[in-house]
Protein backbone atom coordinates (compact mmCIF):
# COMPACT_ATOMS: atom_id res chain seq x y z
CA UNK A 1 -16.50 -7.81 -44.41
CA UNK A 2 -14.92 -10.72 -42.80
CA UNK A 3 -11.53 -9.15 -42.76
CA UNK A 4 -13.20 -5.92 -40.92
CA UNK A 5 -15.02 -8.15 -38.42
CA UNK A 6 -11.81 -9.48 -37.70
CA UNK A 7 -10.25 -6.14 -37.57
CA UNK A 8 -12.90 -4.77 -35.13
CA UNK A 9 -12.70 -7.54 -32.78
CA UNK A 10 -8.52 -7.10 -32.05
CA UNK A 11 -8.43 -3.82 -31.99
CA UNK A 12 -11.77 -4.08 -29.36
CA UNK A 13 -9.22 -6.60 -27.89
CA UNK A 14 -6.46 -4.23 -27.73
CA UNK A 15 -8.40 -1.51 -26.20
CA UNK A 16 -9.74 -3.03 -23.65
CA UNK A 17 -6.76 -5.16 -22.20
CA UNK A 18 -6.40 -4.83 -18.35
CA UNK A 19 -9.90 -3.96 -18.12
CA UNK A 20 -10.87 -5.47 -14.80
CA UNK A 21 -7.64 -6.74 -13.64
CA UNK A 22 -6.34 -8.23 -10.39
CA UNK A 23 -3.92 -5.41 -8.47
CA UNK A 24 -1.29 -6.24 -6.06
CA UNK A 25 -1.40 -3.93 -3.08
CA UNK A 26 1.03 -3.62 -0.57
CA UNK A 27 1.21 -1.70 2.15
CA UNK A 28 4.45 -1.66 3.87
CA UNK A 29 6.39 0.51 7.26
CA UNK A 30 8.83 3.34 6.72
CA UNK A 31 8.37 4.84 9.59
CA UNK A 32 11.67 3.81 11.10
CA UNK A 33 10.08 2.58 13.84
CA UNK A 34 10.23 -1.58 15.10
CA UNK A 35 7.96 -2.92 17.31
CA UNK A 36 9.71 -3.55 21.03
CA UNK A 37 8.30 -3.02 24.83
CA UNK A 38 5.31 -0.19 24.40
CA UNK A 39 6.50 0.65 20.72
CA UNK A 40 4.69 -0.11 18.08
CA UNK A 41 2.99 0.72 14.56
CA UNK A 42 -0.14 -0.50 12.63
CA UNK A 43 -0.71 -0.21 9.14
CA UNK A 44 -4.24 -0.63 7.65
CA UNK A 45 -5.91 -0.91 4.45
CA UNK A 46 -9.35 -0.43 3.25
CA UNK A 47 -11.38 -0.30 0.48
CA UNK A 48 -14.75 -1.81 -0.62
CA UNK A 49 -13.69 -5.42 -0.55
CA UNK A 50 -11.48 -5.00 2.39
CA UNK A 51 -10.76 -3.97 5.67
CA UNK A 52 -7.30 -5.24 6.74
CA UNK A 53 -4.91 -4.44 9.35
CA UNK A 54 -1.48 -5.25 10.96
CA UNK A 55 0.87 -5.23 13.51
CA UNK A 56 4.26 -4.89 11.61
CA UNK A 57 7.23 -5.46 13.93
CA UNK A 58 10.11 -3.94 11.49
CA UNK A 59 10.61 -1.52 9.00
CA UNK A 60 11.41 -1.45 5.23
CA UNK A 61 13.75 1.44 4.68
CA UNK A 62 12.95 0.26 0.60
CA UNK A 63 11.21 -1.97 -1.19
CA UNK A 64 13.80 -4.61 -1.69
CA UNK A 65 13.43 -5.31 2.69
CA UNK A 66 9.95 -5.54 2.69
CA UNK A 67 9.19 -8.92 4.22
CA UNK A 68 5.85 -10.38 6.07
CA UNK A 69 7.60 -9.06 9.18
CA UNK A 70 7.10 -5.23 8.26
CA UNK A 71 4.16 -5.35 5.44
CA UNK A 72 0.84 -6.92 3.79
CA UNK A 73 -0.37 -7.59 -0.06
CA UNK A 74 -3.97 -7.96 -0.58
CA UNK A 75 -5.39 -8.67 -4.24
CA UNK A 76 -7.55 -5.82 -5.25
CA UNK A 77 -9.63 -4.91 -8.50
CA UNK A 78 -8.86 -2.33 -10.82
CA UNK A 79 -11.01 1.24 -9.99
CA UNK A 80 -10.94 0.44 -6.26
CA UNK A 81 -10.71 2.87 -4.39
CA UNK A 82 -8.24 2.21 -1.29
CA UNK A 83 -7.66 4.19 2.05
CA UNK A 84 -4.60 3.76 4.11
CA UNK A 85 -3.29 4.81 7.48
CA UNK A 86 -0.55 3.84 9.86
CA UNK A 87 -0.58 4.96 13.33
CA UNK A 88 1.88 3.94 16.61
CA UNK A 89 3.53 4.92 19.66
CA UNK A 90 7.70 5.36 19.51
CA UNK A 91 10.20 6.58 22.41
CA UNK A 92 12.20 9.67 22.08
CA UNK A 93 14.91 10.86 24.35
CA UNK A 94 15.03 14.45 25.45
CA UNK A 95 18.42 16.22 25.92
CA UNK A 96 18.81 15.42 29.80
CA UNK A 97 18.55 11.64 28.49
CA UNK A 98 14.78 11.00 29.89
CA UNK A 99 12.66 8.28 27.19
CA UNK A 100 8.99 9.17 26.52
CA UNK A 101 6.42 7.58 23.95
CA UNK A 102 5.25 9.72 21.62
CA UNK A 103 1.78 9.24 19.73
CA UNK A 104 1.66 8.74 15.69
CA UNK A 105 -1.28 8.91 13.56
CA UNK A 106 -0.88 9.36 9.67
CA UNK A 107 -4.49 10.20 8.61
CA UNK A 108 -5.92 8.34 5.66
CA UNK A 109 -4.33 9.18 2.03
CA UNK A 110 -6.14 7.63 -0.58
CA UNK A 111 -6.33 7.02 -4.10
CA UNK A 112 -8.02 4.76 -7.21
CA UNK A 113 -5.82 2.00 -8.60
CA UNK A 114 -5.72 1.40 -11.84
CA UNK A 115 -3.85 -1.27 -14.61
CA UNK A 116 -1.34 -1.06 -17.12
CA UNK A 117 -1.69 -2.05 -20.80
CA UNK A 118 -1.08 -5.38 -21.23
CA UNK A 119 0.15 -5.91 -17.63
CA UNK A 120 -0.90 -5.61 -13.92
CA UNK A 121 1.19 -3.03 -12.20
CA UNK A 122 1.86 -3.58 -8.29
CA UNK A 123 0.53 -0.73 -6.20
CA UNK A 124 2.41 -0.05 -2.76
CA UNK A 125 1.46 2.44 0.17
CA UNK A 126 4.82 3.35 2.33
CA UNK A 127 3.78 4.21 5.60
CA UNK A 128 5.71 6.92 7.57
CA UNK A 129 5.37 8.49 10.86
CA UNK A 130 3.81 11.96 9.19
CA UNK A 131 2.34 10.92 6.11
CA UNK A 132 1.50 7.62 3.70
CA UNK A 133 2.60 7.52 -0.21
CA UNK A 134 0.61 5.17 -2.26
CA UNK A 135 2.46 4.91 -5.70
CA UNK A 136 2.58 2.29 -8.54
CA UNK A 137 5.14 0.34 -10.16
């Protein structure tokens, strides 16, 4: 009986590991797009514990630039759901060489993070100028 007790309790112990754990999120800009004169993008976050936006002034073209300069991490629970949207103004240049801003606004892509077994994965959201990925790693 003892033995089964025993038993019961690490393979309860098992099972449940990374129930309820602490998620890395960072949301970080693709777009291409620094922040200079009237140019800019914002990123923003939200879910039930949070409501977060920035101001990034560069861009990560992968995850090994991502720096404060260009990004956020909050710490969010496992089964929250998050929303995330970038928006922003950027110049283009026609072909007789005449600079205009032109408006940006991602919608909101969303999805329910989740843990790993044994381990907390990191969550990111890559914001571009038509469209935000939110994957896990």
């Amino acid at each position: 009986m003892k033995k089964y007790l025993v038993s019961m309790i690490l393979l309860a112990s098992v099972l449940f590991c990374g129930c309820g754990q602490e998620l890395n999120v960072t949301v970080y800009n693709a777009s291409g797009i620094s922040s200079y004169s009237e140019q800019y993008v914002l990123i923003e976050l939200r879910s039930d514990h949070v409501d977060m936006w920035q101001t990034v002034d560069t861009y990560a073209k992968n995850e090994s630039e991502i720096d404060e300069n260009n990004s956020f991490t909050v710490k969010l629970k496992e089964n929250d759901t998050i929303y995330v949207e970038a928006e922003g103004e950027y110049y283009v240049e026609d072909s007789a060489g005449n600079t205009s801003l032109v408006e940006f606004d991602t919608g909101i892509s969303s999805a329910t993070i989740y843990g790993g077994f044994m381990e907390a994965p990191s969550w990111y959201a890559a914001c571009y100028k038509d469209g935000v990925t939110i994957y896990k790693k």
